[in-house]
PDB file of N, CA and C in Angstrom:
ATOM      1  N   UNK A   1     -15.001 -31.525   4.880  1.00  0.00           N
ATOM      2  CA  UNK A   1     -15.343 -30.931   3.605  1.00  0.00           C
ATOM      3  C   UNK A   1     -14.052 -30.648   2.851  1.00  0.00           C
ATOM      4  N   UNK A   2     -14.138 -31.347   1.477  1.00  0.00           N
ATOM      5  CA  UNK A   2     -12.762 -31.009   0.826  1.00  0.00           C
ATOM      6  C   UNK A   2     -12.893 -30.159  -0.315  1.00  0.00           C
ATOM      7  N   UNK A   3     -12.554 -29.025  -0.464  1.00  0.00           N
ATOM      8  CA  UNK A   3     -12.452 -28.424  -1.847  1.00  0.00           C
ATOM      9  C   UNK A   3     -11.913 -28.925  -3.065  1.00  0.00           C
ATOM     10  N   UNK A   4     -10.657 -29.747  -2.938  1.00  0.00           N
ATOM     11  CA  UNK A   4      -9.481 -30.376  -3.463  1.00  0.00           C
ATOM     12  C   UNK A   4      -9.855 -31.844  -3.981  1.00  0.00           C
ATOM     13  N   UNK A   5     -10.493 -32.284  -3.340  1.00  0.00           N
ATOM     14  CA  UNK A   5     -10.744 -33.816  -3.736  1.00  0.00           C
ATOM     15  C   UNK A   5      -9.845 -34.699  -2.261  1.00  0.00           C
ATOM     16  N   UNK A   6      -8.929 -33.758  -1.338  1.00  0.00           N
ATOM     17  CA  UNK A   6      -8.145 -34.323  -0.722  1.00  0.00           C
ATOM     18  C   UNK A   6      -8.807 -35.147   0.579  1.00  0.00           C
ATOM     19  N   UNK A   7      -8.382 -35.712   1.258  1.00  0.00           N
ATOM     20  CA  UNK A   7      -9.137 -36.695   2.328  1.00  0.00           C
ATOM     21  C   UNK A   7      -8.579 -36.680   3.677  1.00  0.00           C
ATOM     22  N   UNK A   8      -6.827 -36.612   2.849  1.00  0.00           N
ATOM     23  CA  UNK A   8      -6.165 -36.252   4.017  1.00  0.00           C
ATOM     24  C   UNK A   8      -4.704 -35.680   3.590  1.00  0.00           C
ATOM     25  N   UNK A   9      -3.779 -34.846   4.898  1.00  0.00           N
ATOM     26  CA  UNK A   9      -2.756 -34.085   4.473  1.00  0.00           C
ATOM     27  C   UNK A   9      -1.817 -34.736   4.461  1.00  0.00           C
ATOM     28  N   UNK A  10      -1.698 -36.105   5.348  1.00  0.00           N
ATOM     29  CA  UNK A  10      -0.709 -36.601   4.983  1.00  0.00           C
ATOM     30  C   UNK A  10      -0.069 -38.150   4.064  1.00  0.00           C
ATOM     31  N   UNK A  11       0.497 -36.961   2.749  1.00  0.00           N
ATOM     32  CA  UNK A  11       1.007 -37.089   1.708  1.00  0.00           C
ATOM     33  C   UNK A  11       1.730 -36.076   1.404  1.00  0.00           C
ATOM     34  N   UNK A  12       2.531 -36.789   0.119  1.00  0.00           N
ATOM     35  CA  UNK A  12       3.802 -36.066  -0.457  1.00  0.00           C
ATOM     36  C   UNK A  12       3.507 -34.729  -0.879  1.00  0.00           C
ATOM     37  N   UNK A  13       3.372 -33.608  -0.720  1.00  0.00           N
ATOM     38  CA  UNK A  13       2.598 -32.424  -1.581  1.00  0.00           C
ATOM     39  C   UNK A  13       3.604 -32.414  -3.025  1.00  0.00           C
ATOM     40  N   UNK A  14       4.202 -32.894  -3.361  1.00  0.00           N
ATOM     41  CA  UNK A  14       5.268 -33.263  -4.347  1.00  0.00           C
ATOM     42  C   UNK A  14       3.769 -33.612  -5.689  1.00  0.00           C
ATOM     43  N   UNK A  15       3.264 -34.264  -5.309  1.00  0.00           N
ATOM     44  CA  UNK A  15       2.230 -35.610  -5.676  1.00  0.00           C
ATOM     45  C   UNK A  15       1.141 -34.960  -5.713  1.00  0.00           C
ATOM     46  N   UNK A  16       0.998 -33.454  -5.006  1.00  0.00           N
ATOM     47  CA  UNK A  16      -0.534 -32.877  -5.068  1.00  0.00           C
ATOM     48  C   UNK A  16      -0.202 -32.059  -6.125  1.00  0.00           C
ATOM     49  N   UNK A  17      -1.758 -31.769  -6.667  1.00  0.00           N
ATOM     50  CA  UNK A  17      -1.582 -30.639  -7.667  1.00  0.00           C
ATOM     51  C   UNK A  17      -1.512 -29.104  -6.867  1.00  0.00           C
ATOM     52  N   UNK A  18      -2.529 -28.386  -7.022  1.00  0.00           N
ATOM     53  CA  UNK A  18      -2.381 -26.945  -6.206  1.00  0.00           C
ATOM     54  C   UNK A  18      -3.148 -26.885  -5.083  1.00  0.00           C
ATOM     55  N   UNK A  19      -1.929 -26.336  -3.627  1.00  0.00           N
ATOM     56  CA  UNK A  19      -2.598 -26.451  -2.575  1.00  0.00           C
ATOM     57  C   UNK A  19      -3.128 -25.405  -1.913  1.00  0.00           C
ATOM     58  N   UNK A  20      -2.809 -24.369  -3.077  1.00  0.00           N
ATOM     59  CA  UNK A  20      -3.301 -22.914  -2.319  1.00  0.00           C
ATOM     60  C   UNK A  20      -4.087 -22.449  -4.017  1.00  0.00           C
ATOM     61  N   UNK A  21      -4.699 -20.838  -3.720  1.00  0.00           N
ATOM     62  CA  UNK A  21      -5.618 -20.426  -5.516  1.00  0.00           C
ATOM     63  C   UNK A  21      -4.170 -19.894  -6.052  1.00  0.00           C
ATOM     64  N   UNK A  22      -4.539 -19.825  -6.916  1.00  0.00           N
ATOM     65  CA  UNK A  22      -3.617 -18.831  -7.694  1.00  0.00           C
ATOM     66  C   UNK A  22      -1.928 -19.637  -7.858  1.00  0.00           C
ATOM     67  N   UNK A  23      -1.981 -20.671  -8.065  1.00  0.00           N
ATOM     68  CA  UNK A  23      -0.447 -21.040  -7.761  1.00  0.00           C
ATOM     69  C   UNK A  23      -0.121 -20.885  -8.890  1.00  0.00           C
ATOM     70  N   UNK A  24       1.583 -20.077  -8.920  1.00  0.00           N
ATOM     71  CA  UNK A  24       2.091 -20.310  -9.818  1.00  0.00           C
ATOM     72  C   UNK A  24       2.300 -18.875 -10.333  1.00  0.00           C
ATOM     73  N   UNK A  25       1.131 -17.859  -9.752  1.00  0.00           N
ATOM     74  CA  UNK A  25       0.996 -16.191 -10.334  1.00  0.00           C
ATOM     75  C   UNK A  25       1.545 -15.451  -8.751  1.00  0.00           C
ATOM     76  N   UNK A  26       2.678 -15.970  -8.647  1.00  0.00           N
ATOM     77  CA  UNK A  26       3.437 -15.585  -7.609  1.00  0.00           C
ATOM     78  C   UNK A  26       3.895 -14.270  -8.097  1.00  0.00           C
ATOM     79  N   UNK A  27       4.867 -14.320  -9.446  1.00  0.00           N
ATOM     80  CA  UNK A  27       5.566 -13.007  -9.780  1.00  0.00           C
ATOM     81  C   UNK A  27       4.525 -12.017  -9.980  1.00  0.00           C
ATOM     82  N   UNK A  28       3.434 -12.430 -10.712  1.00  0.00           N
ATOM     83  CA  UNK A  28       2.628 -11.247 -11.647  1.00  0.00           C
ATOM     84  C   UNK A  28       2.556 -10.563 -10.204  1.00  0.00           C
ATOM     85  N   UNK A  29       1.313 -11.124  -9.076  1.00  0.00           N
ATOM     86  CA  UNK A  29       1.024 -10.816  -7.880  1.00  0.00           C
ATOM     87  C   UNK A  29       2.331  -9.719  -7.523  1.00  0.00           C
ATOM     88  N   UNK A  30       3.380 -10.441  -7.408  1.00  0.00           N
ATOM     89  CA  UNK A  30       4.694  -9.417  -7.120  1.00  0.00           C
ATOM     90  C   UNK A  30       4.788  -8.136  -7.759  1.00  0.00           C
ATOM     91  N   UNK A  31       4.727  -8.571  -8.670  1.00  0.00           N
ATOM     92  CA  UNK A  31       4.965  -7.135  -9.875  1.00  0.00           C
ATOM     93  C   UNK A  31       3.749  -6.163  -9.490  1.00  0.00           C
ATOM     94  N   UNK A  32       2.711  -6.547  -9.295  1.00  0.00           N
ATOM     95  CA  UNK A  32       1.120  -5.848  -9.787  1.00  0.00           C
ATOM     96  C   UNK A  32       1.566  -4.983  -8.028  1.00  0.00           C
ATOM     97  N   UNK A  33       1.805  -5.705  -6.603  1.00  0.00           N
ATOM     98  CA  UNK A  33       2.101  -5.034  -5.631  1.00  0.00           C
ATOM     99  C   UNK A  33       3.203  -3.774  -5.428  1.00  0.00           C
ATOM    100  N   UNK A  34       3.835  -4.542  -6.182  1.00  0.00           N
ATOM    101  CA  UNK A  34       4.979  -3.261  -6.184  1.00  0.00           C
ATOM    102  C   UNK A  34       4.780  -1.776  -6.640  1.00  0.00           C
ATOM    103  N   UNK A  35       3.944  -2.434  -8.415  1.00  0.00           N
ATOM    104  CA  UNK A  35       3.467  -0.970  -9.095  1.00  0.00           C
ATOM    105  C   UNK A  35       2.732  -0.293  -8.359  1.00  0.00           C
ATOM    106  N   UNK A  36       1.743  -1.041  -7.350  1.00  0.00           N
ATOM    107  CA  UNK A  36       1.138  -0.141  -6.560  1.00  0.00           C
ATOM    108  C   UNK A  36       1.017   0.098  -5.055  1.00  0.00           C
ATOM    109  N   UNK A  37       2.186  -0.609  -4.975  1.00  0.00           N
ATOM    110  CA  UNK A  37       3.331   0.423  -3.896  1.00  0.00           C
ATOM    111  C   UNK A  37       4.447   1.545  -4.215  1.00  0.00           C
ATOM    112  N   UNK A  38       4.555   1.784  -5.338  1.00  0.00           N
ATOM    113  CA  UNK A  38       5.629   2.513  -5.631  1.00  0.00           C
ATOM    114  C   UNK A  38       4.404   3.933  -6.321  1.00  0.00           C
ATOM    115  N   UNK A  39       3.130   2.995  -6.780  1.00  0.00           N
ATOM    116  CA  UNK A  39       2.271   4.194  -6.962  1.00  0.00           C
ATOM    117  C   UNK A  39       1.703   4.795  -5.831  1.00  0.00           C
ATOM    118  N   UNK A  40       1.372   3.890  -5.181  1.00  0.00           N
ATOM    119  CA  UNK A  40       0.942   4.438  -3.344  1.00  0.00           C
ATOM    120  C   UNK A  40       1.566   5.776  -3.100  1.00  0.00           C
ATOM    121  N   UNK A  41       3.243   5.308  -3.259  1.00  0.00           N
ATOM    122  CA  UNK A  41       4.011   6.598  -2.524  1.00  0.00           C
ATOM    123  C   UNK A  41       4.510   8.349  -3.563  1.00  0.00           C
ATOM    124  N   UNK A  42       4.099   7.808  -4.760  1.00  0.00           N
ATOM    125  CA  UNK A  42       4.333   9.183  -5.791  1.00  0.00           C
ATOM    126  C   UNK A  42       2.863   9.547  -5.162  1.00  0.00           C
ATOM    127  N   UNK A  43       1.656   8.618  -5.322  1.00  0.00           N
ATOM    128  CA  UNK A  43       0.435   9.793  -5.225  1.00  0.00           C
ATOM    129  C   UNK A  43       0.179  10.377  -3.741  1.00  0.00           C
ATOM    130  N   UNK A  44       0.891  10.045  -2.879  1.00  0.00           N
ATOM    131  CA  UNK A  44       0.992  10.221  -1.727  1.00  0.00           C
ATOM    132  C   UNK A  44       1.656  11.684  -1.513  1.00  0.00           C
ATOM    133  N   UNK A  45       2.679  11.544  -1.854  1.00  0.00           N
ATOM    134  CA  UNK A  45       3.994  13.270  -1.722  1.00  0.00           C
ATOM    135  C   UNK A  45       3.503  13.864  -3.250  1.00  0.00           C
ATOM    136  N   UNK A  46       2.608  13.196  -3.862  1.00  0.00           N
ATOM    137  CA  UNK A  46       2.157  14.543  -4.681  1.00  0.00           C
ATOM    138  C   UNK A  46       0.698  14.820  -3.980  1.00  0.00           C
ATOM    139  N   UNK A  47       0.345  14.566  -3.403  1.00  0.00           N
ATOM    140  CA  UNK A  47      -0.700  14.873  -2.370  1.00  0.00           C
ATOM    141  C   UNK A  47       0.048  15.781  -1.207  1.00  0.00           C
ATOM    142  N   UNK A  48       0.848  15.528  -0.493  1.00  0.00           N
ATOM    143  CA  UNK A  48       1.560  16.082   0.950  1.00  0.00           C
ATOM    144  C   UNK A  48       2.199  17.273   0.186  1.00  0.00           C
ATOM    145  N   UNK A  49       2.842  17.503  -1.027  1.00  0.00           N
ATOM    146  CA  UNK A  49       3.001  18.307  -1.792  1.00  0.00           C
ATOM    147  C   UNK A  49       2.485  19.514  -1.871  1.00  0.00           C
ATOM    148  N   UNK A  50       0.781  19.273  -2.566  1.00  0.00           N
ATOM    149  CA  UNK A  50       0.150  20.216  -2.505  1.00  0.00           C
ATOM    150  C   UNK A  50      -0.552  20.840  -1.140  1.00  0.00           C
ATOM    151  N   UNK A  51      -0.935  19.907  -0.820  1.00  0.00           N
ATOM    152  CA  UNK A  51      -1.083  20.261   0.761  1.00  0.00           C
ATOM    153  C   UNK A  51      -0.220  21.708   1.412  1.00  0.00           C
ATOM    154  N   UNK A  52       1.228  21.298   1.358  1.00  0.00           N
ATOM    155  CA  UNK A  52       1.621  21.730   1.863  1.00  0.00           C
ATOM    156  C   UNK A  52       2.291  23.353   1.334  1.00  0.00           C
ATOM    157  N   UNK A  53       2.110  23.260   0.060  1.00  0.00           N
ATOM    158  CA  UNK A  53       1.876  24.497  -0.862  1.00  0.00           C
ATOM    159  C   UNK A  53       0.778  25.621  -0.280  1.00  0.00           C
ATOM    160  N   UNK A  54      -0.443  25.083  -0.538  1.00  0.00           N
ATOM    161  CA  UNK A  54      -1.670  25.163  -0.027  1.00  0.00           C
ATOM    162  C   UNK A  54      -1.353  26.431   1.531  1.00  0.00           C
ATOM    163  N   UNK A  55      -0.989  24.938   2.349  1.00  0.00           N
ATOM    164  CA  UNK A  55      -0.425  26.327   3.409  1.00  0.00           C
ATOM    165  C   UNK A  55       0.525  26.972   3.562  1.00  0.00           C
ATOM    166  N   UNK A  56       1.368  27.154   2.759  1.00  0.00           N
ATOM    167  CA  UNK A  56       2.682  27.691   2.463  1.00  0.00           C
ATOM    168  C   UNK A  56       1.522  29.541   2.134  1.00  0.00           C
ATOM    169  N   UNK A  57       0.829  29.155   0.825  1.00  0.00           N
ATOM    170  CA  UNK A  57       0.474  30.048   0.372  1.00  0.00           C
ATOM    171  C   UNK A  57      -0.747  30.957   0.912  1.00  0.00           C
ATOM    172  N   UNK A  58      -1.373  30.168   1.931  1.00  0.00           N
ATOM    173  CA  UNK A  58      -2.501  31.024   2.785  1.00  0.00           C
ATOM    174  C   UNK A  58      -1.856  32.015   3.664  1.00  0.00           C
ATOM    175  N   UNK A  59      -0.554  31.629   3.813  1.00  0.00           N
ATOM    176  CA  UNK A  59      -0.698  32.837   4.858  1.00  0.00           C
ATOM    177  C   UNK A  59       1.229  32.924   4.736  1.00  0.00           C
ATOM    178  N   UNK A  60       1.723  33.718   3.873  1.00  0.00           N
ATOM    179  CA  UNK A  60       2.964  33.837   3.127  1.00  0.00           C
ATOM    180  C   UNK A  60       3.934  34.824   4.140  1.00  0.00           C
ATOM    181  N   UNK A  61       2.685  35.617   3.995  1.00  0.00           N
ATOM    182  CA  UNK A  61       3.624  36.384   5.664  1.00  0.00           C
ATOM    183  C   UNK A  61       4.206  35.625   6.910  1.00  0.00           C
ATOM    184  N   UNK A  62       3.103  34.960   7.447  1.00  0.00           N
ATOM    185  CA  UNK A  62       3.793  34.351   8.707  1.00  0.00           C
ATOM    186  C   UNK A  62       3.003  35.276  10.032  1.00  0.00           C
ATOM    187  N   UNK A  63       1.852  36.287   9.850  1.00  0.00           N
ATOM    188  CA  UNK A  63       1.589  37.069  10.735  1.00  0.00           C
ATOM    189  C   UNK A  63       0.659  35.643  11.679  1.00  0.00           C
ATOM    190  N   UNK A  64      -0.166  34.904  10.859  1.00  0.00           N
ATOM    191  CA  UNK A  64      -0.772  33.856  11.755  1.00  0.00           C
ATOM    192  C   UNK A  64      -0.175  33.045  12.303  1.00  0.00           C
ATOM    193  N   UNK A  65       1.318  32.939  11.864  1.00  0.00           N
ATOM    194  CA  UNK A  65       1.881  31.619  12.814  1.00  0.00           C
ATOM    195  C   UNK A  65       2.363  32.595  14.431  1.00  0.00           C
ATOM    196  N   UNK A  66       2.496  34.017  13.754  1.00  0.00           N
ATOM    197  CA  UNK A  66       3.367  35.054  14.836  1.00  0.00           C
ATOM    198  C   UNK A  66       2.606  34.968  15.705  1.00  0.00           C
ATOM    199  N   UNK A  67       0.964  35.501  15.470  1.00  0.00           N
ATOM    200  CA  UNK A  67       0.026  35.538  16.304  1.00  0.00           C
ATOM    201  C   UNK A  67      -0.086  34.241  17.281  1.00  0.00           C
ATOM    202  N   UNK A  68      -0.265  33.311  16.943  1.00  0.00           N
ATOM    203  CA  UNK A  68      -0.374  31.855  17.193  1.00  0.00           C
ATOM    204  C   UNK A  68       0.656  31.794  18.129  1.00  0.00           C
ATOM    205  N   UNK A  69       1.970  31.900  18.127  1.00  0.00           N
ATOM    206  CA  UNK A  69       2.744  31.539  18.895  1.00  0.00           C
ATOM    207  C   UNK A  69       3.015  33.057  20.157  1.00  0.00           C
ATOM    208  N   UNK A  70       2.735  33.854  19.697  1.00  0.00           N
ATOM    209  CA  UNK A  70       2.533  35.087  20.611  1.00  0.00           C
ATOM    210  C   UNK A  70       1.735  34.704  21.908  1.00  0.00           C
ATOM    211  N   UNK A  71       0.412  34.238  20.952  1.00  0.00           N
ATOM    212  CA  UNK A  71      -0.461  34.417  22.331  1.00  0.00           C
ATOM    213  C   UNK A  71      -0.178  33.062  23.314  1.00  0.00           C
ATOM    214  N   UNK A  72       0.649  32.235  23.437  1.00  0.00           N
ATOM    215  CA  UNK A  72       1.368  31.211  24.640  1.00  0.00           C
ATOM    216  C   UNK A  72       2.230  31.756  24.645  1.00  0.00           C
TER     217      UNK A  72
END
């Protein structure tokens, strides 16, 4: 079964048109991954951020971590 029209692989791929989808949207693909890898990691530590505010601020004293580590 050929998608391509092809019959067989060996030939020049010089001579073929496109042997994979998308050829040619190499950079965009690049670019579009990056923005949302670089967005991945801001919404990430502004997430771990608050988080960690969060428990910063439940318990400011420190009597629950005292307790916590008291009783071992």
């Amino acid at each position: 079964m050929s998608t391509n029209g092809m019959t067989s692989w060996a030939v020049d791929l010089k001579d073929v048109a496109a042997v994979y989808p998308f050829q040619g949207a190499e950079f965009i693909m690049f670019i579009a991954g990056l923005a949302f890898w670089l967005w991945w990691h801001w919404a990430q530590m502004r997430m771990e951020a608050t988080e960690i505010r969060h428990e910063m601020d439940a318990d400011a004293s420190g009597a629950e971590a005292k307790k916590a580590i008291d009783r071992y």
